[in-house]
C-alpha atoms as a PDB file:
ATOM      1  CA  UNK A   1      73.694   6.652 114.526  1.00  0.00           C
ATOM      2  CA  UNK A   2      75.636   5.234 111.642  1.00  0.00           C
ATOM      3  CA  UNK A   3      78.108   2.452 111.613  1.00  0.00           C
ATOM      4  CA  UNK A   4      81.190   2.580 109.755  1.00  0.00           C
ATOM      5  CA  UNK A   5      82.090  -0.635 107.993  1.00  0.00           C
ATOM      6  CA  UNK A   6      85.625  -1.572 107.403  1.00  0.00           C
ATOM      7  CA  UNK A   7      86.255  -3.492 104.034  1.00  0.00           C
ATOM      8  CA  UNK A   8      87.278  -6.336 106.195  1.00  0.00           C
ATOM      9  CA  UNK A   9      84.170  -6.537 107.948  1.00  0.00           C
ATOM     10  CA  UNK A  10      82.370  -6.155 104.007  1.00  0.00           C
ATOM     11  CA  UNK A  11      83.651  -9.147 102.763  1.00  0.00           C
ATOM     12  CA  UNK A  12      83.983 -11.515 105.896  1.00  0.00           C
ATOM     13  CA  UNK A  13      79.596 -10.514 106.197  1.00  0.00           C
ATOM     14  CA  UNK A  14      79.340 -10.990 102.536  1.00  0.00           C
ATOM     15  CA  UNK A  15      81.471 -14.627 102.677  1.00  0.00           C
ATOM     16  CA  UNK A  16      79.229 -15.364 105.931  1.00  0.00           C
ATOM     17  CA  UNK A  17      76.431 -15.296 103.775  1.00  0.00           C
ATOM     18  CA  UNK A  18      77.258 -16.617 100.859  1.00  0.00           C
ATOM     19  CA  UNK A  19      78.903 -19.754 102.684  1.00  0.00           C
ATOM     20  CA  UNK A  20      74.684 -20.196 104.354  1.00  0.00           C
ATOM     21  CA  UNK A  21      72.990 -20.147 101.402  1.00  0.00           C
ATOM     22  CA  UNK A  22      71.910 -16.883 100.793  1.00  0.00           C
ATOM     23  CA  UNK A  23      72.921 -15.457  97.446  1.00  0.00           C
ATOM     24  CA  UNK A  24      71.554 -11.740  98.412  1.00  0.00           C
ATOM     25  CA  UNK A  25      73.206  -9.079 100.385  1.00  0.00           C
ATOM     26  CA  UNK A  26      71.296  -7.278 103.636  1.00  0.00           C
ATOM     27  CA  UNK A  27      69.626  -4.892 101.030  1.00  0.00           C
ATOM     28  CA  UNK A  28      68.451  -8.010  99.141  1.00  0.00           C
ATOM     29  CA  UNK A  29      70.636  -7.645  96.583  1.00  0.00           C
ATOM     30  CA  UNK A  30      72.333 -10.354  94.437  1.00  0.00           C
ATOM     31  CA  UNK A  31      75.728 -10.355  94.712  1.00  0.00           C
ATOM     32  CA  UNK A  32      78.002 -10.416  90.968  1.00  0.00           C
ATOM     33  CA  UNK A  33      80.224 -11.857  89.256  1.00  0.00           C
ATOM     34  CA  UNK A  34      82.732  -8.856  90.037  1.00  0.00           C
ATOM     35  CA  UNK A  35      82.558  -8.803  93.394  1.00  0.00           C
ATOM     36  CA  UNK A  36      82.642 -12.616  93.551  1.00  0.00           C
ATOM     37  CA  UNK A  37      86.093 -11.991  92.044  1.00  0.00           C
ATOM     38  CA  UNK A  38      87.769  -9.577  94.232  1.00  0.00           C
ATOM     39  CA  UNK A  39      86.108 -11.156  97.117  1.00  0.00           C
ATOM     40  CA  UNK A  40      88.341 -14.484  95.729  1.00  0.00           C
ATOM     41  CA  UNK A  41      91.545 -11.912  95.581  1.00  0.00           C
ATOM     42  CA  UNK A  42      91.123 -10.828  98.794  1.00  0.00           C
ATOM     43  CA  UNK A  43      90.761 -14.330 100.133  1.00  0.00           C
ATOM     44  CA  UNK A  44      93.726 -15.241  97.832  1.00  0.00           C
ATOM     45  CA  UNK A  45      95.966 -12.625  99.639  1.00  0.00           C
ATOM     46  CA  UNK A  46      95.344 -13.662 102.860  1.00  0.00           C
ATOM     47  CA  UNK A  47      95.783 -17.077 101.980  1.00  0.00           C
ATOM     48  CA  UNK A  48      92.112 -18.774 102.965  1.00  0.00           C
ATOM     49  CA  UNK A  49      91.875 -20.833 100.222  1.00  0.00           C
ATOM     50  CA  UNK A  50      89.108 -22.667 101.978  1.00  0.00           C
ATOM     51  CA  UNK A  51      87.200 -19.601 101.258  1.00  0.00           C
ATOM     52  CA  UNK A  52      88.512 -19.570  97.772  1.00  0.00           C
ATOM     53  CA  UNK A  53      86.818 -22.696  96.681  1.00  0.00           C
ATOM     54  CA  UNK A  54      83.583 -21.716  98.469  1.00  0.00           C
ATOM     55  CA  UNK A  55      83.536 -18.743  96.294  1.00  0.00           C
ATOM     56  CA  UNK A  56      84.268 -20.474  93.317  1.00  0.00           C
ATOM     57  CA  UNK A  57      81.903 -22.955  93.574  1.00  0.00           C
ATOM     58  CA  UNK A  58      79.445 -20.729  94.338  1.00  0.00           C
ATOM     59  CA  UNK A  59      79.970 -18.515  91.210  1.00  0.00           C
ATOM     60  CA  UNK A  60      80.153 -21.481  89.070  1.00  0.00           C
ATOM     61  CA  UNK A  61      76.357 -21.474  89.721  1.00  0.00           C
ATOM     62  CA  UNK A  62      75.263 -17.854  89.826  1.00  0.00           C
ATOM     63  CA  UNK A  63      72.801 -17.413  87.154  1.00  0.00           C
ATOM     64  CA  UNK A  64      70.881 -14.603  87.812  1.00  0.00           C
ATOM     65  CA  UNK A  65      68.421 -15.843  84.944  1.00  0.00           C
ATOM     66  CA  UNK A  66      67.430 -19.005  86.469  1.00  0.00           C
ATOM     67  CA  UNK A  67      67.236 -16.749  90.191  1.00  0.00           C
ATOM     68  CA  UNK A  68      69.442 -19.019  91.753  1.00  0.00           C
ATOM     69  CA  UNK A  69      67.955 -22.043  91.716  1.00  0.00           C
ATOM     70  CA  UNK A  70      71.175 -24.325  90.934  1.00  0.00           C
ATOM     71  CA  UNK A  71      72.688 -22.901  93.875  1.00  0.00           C
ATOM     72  CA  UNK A  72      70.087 -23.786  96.052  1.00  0.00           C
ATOM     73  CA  UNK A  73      69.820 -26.902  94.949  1.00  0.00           C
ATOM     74  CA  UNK A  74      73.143 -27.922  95.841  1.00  0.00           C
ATOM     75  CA  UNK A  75      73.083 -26.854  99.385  1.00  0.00           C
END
């Protein structure tokens, strides 16, 4: 049986995540710059600005060369 995900529920999980540490999506992914960014505009919107600087700070330190490791560093 498949689940339908509602873009809400995408970027709350993906925020969840991000906001314990772990850079990756469920598929072990890394999540980009891009989506970073419209995660921050949908936060924006909504008016969690909490969330906002979260997201900022943590792509600020997203360096997919260096896999991460000044983000995990700082946790």
């Amino acid at each position: 049986m498949y689940k339908i995900r509602s873009y809400d529920t995408l970027i709350n999980e993906a925020y969840e995540r991000i906001s314990k540490g772990m850079p990756f999506d469920k598929d072990f992914k890394p999540y980009n710059k891009k989506f970073i960014g419209v995660m921050i505009s949908y936060f924006e919107e909504r008016e969690y600005f909490e969330k906002c600087q979260t997201l900022k700070k943590f792509e600020e330190n997203l360096d997919h060369e260096r896999n991460y490791t000044q983000w995990t560093q700082k946790i």
